[in-house]
PDB file of N, CA and C in Angstrom:
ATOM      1  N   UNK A   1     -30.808 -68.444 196.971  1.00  0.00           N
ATOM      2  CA  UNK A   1     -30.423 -69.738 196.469  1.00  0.00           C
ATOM      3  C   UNK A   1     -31.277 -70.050 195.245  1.00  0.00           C
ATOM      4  N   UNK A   2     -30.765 -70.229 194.246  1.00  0.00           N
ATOM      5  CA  UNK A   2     -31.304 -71.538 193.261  1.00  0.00           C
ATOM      6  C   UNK A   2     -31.673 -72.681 192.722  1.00  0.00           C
ATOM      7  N   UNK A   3     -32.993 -72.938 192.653  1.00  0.00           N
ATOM      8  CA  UNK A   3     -33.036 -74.561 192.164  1.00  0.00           C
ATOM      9  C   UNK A   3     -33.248 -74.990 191.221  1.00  0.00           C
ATOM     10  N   UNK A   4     -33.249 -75.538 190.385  1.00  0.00           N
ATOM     11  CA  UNK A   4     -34.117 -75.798 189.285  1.00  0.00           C
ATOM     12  C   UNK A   4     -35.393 -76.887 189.330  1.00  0.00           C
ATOM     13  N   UNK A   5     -36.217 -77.098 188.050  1.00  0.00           N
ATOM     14  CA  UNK A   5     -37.281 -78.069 188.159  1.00  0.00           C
ATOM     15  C   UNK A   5     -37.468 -78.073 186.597  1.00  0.00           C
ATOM     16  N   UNK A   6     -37.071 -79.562 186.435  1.00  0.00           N
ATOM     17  CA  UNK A   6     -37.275 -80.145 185.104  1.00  0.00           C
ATOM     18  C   UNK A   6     -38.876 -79.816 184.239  1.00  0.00           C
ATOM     19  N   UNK A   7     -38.846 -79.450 183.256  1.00  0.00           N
ATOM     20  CA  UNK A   7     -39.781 -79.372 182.286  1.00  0.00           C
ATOM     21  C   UNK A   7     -40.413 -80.340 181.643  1.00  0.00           C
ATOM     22  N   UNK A   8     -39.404 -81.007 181.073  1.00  0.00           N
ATOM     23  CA  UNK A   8     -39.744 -82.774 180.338  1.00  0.00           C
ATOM     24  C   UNK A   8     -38.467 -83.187 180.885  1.00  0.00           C
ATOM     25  N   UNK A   9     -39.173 -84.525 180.654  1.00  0.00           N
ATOM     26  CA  UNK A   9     -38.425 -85.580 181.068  1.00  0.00           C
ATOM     27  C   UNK A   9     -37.234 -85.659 180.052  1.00  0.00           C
ATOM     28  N   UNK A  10     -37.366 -85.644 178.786  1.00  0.00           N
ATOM     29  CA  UNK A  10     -36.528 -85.348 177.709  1.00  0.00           C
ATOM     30  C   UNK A  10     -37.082 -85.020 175.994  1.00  0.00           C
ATOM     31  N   UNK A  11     -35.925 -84.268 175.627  1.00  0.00           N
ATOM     32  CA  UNK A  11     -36.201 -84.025 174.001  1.00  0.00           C
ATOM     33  C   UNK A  11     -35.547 -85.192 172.912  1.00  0.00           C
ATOM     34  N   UNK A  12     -36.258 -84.733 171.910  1.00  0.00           N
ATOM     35  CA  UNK A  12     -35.870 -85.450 170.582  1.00  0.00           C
ATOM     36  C   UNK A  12     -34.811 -84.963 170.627  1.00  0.00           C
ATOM     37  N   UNK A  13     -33.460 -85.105 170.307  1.00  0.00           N
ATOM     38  CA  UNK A  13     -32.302 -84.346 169.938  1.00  0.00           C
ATOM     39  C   UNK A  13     -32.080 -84.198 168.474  1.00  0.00           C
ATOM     40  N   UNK A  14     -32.083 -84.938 167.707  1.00  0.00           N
ATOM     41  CA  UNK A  14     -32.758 -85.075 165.794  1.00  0.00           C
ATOM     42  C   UNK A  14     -30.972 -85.517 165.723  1.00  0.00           C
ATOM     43  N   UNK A  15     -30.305 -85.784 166.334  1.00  0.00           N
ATOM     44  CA  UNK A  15     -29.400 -86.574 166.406  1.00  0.00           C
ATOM     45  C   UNK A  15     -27.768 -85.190 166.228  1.00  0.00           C
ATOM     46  N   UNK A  16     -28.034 -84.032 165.967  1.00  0.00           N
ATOM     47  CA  UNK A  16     -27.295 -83.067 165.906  1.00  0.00           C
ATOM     48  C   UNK A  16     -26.840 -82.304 166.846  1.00  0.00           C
ATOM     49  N   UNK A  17     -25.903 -81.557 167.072  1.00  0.00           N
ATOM     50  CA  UNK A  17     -25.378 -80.568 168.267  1.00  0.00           C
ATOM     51  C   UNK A  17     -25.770 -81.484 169.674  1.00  0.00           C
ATOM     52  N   UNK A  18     -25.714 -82.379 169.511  1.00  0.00           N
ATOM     53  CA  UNK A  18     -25.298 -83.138 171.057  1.00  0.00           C
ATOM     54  C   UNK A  18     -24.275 -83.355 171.580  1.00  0.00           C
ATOM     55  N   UNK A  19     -23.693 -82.340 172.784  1.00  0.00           N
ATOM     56  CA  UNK A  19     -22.952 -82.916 173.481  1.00  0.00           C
ATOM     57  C   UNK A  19     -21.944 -83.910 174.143  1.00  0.00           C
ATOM     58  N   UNK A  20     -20.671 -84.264 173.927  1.00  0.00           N
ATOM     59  CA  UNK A  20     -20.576 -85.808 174.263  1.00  0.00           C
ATOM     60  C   UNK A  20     -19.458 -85.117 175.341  1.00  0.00           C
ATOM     61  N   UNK A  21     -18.988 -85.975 176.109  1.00  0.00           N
ATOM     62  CA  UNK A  21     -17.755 -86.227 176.908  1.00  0.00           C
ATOM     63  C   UNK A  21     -16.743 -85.231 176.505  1.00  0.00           C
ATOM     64  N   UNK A  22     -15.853 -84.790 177.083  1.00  0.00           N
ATOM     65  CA  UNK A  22     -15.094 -84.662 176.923  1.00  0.00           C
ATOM     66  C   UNK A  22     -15.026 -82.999 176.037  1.00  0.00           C
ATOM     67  N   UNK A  23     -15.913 -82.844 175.547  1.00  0.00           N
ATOM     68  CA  UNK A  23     -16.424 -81.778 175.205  1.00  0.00           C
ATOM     69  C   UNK A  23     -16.455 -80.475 176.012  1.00  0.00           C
ATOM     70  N   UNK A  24     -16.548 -79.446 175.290  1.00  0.00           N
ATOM     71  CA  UNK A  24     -16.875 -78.035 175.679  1.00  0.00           C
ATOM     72  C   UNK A  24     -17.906 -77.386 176.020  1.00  0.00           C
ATOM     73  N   UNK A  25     -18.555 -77.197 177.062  1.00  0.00           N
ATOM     74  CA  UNK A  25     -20.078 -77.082 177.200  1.00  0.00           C
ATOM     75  C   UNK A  25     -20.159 -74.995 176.736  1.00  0.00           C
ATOM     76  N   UNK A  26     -20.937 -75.087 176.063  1.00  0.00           N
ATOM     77  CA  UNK A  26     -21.303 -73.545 175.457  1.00  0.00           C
ATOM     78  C   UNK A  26     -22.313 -72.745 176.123  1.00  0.00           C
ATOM     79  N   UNK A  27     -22.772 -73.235 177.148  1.00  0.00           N
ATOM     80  CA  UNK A  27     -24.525 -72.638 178.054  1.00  0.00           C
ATOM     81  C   UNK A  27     -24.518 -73.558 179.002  1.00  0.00           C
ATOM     82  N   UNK A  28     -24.542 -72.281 180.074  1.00  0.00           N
ATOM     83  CA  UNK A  28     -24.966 -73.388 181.357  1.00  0.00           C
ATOM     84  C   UNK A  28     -26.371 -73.943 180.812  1.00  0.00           C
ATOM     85  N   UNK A  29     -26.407 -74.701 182.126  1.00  0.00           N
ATOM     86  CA  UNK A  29     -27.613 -75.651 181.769  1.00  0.00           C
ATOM     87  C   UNK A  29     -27.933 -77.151 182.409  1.00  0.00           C
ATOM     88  N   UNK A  30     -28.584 -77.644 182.300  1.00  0.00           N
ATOM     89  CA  UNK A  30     -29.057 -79.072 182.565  1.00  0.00           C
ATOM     90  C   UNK A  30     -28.972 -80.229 181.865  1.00  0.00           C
ATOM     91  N   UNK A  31     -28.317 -81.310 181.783  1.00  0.00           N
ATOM     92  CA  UNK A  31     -28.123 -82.054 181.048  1.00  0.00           C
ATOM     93  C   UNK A  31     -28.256 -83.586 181.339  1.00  0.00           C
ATOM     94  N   UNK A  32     -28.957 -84.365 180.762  1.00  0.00           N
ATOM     95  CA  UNK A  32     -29.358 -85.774 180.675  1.00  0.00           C
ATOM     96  C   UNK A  32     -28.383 -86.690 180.063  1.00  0.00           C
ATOM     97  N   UNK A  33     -27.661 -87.702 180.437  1.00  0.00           N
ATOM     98  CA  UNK A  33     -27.288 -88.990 179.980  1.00  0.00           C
ATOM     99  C   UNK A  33     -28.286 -89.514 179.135  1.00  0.00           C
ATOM    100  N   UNK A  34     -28.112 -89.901 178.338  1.00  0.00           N
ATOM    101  CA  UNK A  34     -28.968 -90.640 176.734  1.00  0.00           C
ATOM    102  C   UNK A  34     -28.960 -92.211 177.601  1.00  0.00           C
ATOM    103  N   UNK A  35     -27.678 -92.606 178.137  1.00  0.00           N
ATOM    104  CA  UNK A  35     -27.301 -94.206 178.476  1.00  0.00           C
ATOM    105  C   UNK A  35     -28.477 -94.724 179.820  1.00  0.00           C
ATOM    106  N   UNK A  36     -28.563 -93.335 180.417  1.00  0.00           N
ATOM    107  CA  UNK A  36     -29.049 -94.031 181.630  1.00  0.00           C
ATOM    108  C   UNK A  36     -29.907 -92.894 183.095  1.00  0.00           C
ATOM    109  N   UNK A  37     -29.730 -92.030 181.811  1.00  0.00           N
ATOM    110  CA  UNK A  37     -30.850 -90.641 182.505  1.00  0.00           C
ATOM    111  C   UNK A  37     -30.208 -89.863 183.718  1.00  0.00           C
ATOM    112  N   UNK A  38     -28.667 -89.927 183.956  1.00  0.00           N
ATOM    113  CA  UNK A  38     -28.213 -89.585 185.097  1.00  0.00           C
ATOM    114  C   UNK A  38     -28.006 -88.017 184.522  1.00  0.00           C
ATOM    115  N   UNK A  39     -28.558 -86.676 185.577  1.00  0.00           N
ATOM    116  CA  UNK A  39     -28.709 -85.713 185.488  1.00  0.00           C
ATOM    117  C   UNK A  39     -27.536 -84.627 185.799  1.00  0.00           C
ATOM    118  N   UNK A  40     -27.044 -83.759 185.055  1.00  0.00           N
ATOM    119  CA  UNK A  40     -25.872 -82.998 185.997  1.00  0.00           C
ATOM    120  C   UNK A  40     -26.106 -81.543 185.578  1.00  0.00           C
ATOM    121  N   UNK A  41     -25.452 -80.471 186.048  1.00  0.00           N
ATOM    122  CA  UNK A  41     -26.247 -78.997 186.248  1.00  0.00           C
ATOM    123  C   UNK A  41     -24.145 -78.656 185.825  1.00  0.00           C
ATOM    124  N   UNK A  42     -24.177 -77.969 184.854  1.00  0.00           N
ATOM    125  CA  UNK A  42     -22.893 -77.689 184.237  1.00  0.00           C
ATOM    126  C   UNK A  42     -22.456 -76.029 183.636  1.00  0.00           C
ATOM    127  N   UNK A  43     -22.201 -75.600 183.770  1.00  0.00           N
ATOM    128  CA  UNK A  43     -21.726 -74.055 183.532  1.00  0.00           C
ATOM    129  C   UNK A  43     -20.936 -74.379 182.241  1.00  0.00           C
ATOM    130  N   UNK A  44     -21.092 -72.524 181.725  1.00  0.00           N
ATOM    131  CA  UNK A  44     -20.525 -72.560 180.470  1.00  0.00           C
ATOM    132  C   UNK A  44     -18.861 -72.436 180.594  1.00  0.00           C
ATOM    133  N   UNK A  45     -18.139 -73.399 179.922  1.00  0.00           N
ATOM    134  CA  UNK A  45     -16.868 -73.233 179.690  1.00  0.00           C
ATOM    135  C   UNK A  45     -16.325 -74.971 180.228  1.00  0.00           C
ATOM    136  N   UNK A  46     -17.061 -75.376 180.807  1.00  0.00           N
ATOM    137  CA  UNK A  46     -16.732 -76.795 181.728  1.00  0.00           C
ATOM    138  C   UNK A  46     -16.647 -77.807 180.797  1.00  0.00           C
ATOM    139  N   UNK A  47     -16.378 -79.119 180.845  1.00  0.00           N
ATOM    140  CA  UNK A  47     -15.778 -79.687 180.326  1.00  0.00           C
ATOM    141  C   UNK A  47     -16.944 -81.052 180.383  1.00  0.00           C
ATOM    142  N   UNK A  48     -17.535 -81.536 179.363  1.00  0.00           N
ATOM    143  CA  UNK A  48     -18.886 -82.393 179.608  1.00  0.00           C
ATOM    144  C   UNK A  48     -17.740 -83.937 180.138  1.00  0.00           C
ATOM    145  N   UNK A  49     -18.670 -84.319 181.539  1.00  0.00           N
ATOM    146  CA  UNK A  49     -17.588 -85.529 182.090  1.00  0.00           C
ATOM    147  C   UNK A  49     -17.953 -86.883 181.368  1.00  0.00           C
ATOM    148  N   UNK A  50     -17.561 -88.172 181.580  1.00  0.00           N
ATOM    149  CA  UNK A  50     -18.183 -89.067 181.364  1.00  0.00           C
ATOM    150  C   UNK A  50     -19.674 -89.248 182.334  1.00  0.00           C
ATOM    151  N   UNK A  51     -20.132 -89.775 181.727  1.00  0.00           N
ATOM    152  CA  UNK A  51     -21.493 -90.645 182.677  1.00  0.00           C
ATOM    153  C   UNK A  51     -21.175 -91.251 184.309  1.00  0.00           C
ATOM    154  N   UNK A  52     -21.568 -90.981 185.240  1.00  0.00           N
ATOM    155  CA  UNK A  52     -21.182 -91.550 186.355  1.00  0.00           C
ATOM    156  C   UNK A  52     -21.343 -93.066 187.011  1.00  0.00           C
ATOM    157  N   UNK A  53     -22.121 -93.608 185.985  1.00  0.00           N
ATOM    158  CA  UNK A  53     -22.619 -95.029 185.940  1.00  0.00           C
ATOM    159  C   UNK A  53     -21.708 -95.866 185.045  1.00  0.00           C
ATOM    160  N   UNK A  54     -21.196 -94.924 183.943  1.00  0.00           N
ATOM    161  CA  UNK A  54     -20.654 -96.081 182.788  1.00  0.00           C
ATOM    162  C   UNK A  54     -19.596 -94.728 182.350  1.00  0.00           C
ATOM    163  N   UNK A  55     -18.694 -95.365 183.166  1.00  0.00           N
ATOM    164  CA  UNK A  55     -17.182 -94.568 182.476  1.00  0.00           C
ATOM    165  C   UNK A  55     -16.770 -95.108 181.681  1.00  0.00           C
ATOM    166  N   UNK A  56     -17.031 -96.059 181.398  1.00  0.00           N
ATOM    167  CA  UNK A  56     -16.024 -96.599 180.002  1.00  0.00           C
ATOM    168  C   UNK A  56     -16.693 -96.343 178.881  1.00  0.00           C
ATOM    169  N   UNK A  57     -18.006 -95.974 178.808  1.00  0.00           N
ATOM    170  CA  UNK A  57     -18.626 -95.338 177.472  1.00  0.00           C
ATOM    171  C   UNK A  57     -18.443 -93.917 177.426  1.00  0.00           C
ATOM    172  N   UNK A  58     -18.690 -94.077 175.632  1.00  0.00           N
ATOM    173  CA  UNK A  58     -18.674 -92.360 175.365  1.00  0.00           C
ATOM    174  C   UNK A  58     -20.383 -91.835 176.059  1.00  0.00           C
ATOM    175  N   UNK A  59     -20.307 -90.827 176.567  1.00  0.00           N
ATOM    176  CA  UNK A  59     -22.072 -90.521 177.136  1.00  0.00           C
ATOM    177  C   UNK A  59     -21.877 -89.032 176.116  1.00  0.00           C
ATOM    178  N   UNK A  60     -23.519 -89.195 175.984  1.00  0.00           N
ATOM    179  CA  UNK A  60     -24.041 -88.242 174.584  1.00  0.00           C
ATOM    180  C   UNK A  60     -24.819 -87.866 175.788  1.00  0.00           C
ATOM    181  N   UNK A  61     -24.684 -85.966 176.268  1.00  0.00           N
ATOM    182  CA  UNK A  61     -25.614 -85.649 177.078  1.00  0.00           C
ATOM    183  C   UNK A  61     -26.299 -84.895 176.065  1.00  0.00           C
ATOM    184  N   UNK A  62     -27.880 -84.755 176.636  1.00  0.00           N
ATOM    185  CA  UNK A  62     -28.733 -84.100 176.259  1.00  0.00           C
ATOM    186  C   UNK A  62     -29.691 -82.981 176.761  1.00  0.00           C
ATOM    187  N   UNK A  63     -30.009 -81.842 176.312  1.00  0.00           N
ATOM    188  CA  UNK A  63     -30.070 -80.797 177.262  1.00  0.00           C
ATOM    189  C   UNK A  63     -31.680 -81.024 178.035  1.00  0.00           C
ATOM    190  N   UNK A  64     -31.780 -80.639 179.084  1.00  0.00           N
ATOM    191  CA  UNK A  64     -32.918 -80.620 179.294  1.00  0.00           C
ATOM    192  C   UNK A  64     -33.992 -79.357 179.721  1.00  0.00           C
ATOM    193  N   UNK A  65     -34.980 -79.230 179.528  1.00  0.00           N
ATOM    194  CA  UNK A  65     -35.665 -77.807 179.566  1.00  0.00           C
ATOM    195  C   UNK A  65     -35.459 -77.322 181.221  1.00  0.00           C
ATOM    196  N   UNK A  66     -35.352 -76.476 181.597  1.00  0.00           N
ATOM    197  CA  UNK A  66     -35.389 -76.224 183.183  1.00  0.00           C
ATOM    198  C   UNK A  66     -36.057 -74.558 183.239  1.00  0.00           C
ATOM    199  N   UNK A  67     -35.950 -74.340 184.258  1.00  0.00           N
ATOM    200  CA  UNK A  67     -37.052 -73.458 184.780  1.00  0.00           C
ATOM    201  C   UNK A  67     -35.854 -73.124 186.471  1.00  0.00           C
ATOM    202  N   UNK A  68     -35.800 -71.757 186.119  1.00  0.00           N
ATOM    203  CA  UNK A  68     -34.767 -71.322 187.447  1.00  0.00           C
ATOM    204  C   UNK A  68     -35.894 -70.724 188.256  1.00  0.00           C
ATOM    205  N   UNK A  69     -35.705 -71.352 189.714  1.00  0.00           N
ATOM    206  CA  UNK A  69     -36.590 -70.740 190.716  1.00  0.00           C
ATOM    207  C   UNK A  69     -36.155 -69.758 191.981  1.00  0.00           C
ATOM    208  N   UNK A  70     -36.467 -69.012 192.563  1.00  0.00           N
ATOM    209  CA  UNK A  70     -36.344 -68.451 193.655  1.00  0.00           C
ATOM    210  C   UNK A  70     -36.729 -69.177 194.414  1.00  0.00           C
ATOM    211  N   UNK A  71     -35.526 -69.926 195.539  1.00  0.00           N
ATOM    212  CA  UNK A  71     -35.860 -70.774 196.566  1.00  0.00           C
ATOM    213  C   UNK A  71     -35.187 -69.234 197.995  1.00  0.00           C
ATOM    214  N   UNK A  72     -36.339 -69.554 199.316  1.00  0.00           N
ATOM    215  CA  UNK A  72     -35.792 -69.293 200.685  1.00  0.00           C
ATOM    216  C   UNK A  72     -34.776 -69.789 200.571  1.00  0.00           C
ATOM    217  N   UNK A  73     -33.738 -68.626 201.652  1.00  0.00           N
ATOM    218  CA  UNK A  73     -32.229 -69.505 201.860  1.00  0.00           C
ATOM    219  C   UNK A  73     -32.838 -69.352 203.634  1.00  0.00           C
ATOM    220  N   UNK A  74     -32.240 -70.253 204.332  1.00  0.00           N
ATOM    221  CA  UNK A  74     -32.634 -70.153 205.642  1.00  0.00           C
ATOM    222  C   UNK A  74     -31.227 -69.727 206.315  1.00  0.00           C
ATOM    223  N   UNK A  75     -31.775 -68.665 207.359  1.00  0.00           N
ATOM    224  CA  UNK A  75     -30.071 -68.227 207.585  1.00  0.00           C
ATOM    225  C   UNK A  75     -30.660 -68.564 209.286  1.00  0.00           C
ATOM    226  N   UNK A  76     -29.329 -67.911 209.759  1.00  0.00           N
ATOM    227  CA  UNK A  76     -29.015 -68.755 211.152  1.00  0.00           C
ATOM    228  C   UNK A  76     -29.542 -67.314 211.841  1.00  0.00           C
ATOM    229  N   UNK A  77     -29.439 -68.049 213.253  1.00  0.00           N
ATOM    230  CA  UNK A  77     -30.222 -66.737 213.924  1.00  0.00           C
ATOM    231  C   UNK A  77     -28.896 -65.913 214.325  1.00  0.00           C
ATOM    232  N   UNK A  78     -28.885 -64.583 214.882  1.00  0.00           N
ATOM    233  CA  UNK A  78     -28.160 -64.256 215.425  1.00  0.00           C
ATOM    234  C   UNK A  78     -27.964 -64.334 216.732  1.00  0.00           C
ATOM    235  N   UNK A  79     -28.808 -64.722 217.749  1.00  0.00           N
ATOM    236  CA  UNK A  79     -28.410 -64.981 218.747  1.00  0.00           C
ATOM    237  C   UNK A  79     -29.029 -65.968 219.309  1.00  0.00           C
ATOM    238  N   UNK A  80     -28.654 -66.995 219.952  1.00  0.00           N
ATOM    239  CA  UNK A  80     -29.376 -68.440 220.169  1.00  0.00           C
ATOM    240  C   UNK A  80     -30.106 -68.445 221.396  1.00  0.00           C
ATOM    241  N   UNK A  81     -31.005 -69.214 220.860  1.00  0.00           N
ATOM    242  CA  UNK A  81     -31.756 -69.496 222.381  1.00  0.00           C
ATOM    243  C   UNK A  81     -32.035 -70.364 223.299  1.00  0.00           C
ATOM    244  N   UNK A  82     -31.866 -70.251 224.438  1.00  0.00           N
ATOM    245  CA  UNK A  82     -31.557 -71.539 225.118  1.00  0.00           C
ATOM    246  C   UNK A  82     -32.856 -72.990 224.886  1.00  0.00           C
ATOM    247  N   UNK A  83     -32.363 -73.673 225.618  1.00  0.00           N
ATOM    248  CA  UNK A  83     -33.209 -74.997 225.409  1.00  0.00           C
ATOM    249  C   UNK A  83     -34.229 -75.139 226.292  1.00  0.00           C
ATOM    250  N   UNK A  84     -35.565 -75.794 226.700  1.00  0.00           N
ATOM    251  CA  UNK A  84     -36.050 -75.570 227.714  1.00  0.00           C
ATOM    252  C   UNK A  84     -35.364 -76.248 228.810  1.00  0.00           C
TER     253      UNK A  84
END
């Protein structure tokens, strides 16, 4: 399994190649709401959504640094054991 863990909280964007709605996302990745910091984890080819707080605005996401980790997956036992 995979998790991620944010780097910064957020970048300068210098106001260029940002993301908006409705858009084509080019790199998976991690991405920040500008409006209201709401976070979403998006694959390449997907379609950037509105903001989940404020649909009626355009939302300008912004990428955020991440760091992919090796998480334990916990699997089930194969054979159960009774209760005391």
């Amino acid at each position: 399994m995979l998790a991620y863990r944010s780097r910064t909280d957020a970048r300068d964007s210098g106001g260029c190649g940002v993301p908006q709605n409705g858009e084509i996302n080019e790199k998976f990745g991690v991405y920040k709401s500008l409006c209201c910091g709401a976070e979403i984890v998006i694959r390449k080819g997907a379609t950037f959504p509105e903001c989940p707080n404020h649909r009626s605005l355009a939302t300008i996401w912004e990428p955020v640094d991440f760091e992919m980790m090796q998480t334990p997956e916990i699997m089930k036992k194969a054979k159960s054991e009774p209760a005391a």
